[in-house]
N, C-alpha and C. Protein backbone atom coordinates (compact mmCIF):
# COMPACT_ATOMS: atom_id res chain seq x y z
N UNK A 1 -2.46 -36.94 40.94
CA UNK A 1 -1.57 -37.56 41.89
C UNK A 1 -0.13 -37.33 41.46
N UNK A 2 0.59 -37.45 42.56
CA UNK A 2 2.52 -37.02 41.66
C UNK A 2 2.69 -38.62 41.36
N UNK A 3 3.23 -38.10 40.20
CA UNK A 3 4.05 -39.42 39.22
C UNK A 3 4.46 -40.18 40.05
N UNK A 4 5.59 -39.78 40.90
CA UNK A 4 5.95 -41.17 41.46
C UNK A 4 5.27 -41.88 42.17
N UNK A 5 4.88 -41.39 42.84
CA UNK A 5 3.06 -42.57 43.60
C UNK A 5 2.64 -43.43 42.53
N UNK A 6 2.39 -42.68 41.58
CA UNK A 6 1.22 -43.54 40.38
C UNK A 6 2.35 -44.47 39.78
N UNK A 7 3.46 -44.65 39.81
CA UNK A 7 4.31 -45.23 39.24
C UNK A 7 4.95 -46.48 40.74
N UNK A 8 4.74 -46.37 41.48
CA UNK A 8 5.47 -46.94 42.76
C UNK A 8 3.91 -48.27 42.79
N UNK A 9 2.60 -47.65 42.88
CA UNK A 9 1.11 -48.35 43.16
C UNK A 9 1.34 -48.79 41.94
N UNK A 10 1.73 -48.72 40.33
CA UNK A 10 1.65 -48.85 39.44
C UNK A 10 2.39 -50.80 39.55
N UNK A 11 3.47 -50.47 39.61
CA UNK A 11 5.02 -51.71 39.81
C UNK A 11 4.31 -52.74 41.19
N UNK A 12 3.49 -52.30 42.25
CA UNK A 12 2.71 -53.18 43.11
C UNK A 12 2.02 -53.71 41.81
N UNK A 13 1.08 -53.19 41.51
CA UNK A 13 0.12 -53.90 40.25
C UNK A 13 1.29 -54.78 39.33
N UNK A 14 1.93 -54.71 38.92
CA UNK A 14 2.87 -54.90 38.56
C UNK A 14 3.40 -56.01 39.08
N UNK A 15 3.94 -56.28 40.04
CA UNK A 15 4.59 -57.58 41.13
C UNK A 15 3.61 -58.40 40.96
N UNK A 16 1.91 -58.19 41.09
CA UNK A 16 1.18 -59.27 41.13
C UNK A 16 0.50 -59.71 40.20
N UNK A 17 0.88 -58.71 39.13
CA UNK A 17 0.43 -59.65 37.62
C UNK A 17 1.66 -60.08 37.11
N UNK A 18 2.67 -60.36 37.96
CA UNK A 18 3.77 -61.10 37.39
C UNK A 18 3.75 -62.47 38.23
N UNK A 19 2.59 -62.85 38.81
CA UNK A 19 2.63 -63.69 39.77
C UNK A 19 1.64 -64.96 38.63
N UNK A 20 0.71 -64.08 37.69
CA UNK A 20 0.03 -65.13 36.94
C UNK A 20 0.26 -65.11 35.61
N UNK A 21 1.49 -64.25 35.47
CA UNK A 21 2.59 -64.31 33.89
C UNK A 21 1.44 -63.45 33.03
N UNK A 22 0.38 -62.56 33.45
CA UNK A 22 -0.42 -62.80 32.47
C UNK A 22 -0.52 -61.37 31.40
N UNK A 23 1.19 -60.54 31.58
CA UNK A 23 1.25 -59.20 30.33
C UNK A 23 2.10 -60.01 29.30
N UNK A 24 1.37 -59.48 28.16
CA UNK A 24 1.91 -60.43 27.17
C UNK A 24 2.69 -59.37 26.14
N UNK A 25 2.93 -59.76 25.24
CA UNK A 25 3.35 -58.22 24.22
C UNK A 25 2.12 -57.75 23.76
N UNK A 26 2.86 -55.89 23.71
CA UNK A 26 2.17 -54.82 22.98
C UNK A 26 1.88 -55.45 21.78
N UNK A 27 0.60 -55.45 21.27
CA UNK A 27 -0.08 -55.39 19.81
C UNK A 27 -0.72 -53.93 19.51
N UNK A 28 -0.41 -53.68 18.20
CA UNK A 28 -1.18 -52.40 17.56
C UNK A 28 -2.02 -52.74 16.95
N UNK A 29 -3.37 -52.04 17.39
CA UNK A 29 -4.56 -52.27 16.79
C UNK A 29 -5.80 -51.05 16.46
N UNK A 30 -5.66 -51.26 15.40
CA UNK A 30 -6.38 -49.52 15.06
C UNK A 30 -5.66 -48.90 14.94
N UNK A 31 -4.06 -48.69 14.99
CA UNK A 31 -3.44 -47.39 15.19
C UNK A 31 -3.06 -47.19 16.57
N UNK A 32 -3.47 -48.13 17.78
CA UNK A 32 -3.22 -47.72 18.83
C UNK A 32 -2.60 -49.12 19.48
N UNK A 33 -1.81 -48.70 20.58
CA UNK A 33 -0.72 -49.79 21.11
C UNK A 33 -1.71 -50.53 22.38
N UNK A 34 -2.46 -51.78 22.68
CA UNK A 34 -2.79 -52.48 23.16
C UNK A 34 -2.04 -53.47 23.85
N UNK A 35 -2.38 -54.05 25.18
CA UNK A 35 -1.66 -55.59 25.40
C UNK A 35 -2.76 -56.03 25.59
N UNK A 36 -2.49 -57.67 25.13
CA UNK A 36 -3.40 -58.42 25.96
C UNK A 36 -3.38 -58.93 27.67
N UNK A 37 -4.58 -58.60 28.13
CA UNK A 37 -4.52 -58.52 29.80
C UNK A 37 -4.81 -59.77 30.41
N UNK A 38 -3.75 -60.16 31.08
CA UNK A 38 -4.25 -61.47 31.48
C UNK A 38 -5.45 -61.67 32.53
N UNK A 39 -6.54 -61.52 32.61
CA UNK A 39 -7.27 -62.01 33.20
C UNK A 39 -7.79 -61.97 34.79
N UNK A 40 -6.41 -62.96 35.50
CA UNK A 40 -6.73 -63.36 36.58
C UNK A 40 -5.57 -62.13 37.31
N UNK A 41 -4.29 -62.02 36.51
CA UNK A 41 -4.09 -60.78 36.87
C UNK A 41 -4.48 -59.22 37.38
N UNK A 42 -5.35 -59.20 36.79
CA UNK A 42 -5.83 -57.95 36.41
C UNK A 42 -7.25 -57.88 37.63
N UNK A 43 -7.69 -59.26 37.26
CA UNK A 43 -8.82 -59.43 38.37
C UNK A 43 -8.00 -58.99 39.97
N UNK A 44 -6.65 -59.93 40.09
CA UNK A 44 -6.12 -59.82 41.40
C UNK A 44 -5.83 -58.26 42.09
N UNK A 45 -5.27 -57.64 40.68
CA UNK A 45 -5.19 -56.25 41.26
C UNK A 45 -6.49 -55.34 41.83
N UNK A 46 -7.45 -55.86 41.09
CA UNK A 46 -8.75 -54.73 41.43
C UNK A 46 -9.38 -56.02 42.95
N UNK A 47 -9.00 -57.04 43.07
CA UNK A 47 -9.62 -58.00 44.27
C UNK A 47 -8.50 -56.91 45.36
N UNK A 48 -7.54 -56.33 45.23
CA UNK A 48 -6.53 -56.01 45.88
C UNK A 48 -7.38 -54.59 46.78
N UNK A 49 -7.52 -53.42 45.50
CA UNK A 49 -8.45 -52.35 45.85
C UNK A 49 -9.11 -52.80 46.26
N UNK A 50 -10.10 -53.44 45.88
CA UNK A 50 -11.00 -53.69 46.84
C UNK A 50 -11.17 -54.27 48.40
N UNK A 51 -10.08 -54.63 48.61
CA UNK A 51 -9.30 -55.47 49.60
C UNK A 51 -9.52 -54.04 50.62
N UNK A 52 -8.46 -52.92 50.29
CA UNK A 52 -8.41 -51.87 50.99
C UNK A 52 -9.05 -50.69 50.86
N UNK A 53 -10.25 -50.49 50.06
CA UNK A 53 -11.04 -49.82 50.46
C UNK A 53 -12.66 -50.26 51.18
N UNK A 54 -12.57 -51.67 51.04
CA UNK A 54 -13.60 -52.02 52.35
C UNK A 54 -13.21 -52.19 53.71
N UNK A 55 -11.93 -52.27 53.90
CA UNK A 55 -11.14 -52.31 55.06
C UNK A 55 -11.48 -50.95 55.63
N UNK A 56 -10.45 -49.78 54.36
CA UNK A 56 -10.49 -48.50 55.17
C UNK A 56 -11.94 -47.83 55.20
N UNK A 57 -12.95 -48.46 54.68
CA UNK A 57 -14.31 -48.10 54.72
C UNK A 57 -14.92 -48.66 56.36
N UNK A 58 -14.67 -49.59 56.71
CA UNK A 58 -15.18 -50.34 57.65
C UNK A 58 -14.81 -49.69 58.95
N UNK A 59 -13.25 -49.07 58.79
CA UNK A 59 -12.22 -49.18 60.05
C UNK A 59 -13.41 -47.28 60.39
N UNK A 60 -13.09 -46.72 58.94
CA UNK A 60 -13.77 -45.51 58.87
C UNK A 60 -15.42 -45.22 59.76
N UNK A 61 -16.08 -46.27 59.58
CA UNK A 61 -17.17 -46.10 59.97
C UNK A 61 -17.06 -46.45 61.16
N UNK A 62 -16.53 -47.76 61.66
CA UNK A 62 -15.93 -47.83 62.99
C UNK A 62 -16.18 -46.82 63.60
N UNK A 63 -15.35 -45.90 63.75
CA UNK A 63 -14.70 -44.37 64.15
C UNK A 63 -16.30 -43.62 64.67
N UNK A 64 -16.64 -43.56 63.18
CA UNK A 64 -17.66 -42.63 63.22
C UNK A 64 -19.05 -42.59 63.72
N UNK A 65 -18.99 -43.83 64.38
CA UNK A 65 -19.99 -44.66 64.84
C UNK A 65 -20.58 -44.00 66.11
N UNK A 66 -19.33 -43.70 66.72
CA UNK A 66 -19.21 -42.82 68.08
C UNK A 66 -19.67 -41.19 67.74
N UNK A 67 -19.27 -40.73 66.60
CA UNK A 67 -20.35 -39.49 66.60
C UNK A 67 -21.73 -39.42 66.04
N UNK A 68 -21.46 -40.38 64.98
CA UNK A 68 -23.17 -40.46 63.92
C UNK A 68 -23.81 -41.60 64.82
N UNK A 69 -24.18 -42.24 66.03
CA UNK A 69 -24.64 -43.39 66.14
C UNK A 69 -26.30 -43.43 65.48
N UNK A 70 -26.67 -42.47 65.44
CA UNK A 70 -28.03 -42.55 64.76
C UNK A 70 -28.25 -42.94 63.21
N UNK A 71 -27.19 -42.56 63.03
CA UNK A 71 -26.99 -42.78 61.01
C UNK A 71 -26.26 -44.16 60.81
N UNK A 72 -25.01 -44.26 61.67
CA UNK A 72 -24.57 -45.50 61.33
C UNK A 72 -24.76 -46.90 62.12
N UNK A 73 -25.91 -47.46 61.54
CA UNK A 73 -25.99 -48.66 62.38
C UNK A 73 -26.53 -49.54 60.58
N UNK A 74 -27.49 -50.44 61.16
CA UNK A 74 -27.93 -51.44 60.72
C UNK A 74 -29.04 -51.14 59.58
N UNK A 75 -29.26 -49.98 59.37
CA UNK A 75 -30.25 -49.35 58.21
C UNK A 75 -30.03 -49.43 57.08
N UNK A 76 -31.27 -49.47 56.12
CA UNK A 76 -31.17 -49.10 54.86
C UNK A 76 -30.37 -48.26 54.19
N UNK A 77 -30.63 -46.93 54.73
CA UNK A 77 -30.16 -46.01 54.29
C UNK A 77 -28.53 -45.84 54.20
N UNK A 78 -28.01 -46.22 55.76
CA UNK A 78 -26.80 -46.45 55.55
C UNK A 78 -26.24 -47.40 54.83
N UNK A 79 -26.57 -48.94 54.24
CA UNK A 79 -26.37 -49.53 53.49
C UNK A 79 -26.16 -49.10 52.22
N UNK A 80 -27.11 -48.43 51.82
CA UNK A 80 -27.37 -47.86 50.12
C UNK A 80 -26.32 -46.77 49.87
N UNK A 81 -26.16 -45.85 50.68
CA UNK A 81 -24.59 -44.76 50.93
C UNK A 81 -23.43 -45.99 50.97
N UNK A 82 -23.12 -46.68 51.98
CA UNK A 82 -22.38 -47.58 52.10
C UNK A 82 -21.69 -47.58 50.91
N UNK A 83 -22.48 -49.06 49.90
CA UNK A 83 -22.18 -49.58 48.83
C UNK A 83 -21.93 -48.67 47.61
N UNK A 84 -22.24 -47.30 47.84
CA UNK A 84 -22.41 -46.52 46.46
C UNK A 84 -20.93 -45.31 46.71
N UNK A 85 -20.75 -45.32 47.80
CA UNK A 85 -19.92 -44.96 48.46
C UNK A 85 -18.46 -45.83 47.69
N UNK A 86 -18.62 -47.17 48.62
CA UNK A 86 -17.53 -48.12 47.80
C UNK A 86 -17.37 -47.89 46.78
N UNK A 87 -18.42 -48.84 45.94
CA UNK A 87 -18.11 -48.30 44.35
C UNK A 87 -17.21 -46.73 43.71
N UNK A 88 -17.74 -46.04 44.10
CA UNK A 88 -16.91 -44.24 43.36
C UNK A 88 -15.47 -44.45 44.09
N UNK A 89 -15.33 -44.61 45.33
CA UNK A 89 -14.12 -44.69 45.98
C UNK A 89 -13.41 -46.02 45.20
N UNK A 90 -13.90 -47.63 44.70
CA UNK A 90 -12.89 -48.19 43.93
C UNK A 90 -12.64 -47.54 42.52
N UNK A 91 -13.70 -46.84 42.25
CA UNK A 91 -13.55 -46.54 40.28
C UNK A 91 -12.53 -45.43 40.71
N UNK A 92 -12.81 -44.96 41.55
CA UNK A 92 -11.52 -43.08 41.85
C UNK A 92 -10.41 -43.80 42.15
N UNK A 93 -9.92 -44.72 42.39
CA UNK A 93 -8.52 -45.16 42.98
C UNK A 93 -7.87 -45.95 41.57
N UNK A 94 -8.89 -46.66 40.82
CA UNK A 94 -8.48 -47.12 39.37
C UNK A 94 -7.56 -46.71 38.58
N UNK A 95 -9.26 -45.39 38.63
CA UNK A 95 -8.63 -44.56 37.22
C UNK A 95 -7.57 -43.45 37.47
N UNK A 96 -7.42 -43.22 39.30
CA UNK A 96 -6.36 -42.04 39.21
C UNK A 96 -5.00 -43.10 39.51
N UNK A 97 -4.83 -44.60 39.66
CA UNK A 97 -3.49 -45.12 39.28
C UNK A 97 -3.03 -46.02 38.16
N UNK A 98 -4.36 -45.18 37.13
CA UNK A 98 -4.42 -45.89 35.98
C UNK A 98 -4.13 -47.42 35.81
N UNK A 99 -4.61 -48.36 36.56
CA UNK A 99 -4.89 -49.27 36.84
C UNK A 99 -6.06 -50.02 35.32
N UNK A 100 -6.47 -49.22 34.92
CA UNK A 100 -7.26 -49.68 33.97
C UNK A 100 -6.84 -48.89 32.26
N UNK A 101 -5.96 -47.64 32.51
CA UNK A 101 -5.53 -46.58 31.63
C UNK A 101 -4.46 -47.06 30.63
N UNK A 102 -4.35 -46.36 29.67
CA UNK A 102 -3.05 -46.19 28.75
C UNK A 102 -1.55 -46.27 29.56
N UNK A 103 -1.72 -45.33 30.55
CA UNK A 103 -0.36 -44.61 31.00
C UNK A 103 -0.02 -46.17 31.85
N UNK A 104 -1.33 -46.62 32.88
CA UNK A 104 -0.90 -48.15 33.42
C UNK A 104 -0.06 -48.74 32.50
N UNK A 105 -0.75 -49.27 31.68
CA UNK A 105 0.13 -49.91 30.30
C UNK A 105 1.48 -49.33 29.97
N UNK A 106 1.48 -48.44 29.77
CA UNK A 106 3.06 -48.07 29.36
C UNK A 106 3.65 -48.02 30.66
N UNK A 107 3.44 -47.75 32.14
CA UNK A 107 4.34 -48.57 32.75
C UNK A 107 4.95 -49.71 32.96
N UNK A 108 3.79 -50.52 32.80
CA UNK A 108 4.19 -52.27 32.67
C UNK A 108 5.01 -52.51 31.83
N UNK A 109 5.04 -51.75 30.66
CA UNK A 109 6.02 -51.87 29.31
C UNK A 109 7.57 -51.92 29.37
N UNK A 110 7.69 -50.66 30.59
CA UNK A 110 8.60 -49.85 30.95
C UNK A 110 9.26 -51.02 31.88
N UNK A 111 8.23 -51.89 33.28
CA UNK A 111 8.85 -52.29 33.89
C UNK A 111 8.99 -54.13 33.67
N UNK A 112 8.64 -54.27 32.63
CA UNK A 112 8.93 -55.85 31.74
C UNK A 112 10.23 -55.77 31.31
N UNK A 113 10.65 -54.61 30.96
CA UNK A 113 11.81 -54.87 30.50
C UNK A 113 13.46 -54.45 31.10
N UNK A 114 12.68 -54.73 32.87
CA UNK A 114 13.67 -54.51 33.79
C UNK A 114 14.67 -55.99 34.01
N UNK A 115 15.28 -55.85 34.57
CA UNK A 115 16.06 -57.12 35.47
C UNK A 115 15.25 -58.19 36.23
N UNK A 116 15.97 -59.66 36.22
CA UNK A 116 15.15 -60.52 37.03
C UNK A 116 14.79 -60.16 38.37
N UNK A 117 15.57 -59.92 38.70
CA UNK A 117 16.13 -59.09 40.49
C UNK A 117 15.30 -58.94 40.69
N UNK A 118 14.79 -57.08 39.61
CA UNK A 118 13.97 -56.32 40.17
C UNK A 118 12.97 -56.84 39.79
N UNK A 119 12.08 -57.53 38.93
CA UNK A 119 10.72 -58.28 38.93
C UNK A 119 10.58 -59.08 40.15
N UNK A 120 11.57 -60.02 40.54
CA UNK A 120 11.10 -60.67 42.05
C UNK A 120 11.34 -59.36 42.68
N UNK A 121 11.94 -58.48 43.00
CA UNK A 121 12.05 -57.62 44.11
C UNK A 121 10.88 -56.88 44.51
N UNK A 122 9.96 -56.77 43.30
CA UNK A 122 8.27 -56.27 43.24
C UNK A 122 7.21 -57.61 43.05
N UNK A 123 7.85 -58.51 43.17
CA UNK A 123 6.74 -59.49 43.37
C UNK A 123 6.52 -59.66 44.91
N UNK A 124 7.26 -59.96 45.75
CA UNK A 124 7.76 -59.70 46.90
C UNK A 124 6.73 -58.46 47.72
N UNK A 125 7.73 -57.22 46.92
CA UNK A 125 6.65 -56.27 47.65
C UNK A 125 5.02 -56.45 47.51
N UNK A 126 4.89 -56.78 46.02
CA UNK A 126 3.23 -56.86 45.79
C UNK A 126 2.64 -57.80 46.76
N UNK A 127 3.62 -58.74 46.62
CA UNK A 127 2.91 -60.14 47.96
C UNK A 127 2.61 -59.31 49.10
N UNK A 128 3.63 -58.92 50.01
CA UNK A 128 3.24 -58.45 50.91
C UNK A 128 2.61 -56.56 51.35
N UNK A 129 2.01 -56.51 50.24
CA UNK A 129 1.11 -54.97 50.14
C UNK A 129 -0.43 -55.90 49.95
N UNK A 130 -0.30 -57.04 48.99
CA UNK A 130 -1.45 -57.53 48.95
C UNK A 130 -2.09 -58.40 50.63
N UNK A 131 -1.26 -59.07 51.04
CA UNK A 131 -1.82 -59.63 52.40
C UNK A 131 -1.44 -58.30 53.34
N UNK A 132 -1.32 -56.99 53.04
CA UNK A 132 -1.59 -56.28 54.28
C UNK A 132 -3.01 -55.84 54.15
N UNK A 133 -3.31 -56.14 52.85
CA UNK A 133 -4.68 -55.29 52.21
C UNK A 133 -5.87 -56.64 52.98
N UNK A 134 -5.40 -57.51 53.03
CA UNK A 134 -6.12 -59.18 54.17
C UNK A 134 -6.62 -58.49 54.70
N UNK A 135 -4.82 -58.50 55.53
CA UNK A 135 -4.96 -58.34 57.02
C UNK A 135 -5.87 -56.65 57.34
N UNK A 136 -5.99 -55.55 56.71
CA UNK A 136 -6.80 -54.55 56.53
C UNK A 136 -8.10 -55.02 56.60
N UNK A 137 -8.49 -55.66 55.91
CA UNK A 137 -10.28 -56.03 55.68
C UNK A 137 -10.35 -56.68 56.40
N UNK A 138 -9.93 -57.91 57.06
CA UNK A 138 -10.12 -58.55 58.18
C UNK A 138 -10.21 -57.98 59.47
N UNK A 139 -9.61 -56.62 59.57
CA UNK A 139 -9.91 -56.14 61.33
C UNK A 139 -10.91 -55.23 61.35
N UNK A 140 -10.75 -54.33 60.09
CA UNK A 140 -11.53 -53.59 59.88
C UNK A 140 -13.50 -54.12 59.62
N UNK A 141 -13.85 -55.29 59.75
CA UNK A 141 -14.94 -56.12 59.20
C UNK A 141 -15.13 -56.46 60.31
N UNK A 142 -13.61 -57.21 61.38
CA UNK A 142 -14.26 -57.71 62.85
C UNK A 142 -14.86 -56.46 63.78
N UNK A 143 -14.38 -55.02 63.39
CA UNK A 143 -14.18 -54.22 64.28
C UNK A 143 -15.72 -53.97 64.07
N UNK A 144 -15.84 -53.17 63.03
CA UNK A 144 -16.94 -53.17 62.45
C UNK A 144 -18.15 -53.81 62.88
N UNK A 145 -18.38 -54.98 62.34
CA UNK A 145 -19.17 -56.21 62.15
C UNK A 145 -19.61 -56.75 63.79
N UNK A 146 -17.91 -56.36 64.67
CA UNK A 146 -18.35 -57.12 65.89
C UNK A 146 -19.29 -56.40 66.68
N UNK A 147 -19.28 -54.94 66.49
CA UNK A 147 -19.47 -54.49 67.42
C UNK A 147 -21.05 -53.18 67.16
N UNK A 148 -21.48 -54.02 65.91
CA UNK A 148 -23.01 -53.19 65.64
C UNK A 148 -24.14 -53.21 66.84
């Protein structure tokens, strides 16, 4: 992915683990530079992905409903693709905005030791990237859901 994407999705992650205080300082351990992760933070960001890739999964099948109607309905089979589907699509969005990585970490490093401003100015954005990711799974689920 180009840097600045992974660094822009990075500072969203960012805005909303500044919402539960929970990056603490770098510790070295083993030889290697660690933080401790707060928790509910960290949970919020991946509740976030997940937020918008069952959305854009849902809105997706939506769509496709109208050409596959034989494949996509109420079946097993499509269920078991479904969910396995999800899964690779949240672990691929993780690990390519290092969301779980080294390089994640040394952004947060980078952007802790910005201005007050700009920490609310990305809490802000994260707030509202996170309730678009809602409002995403919510239409995408009615659209979906309503109309099997």
């Amino acid at each position: 992915m180009n840097e600045r994407l992974i660094k822009f999705i990075n500072r969203i992650y960012f805005g909303i683990y500044l919402y539960t205080r929970g990056l603490d300082i770098p510790i070295t351990y083993v030889g290697r530079k660690n933080y401790y992760r707060g928790q509910l933070g960290f949970k919020l960001c991946c509740f976030m992905v997940l937020l918008y890739v069952d959305g854009c999964m849902a809105l997706l099948c939506y769509l496709l409903r109208f050409i596959f109607p034989f494949f996509i309905n109420d079946s097993s089979t499509f269920k078991t693709v479904y969910f396995f589907l999800f899964i690779t699509i949240y672990f691929i969005i993780t690990q390519m905005t290092s969301l779980e990585g080294d390089k994640g970490l040394t952004y947060f490093e980078q952007f802790d030791q910005e201005s007050r401003s700009v920490k609310i100015k990305w809490m802000i954005i994260g707030a509202f990237i996170f309730f678009f990711g809602i409002v995403l799974f919510i239409i995408g689920n009615k659209l979906y859901y309503n109309n099997l």
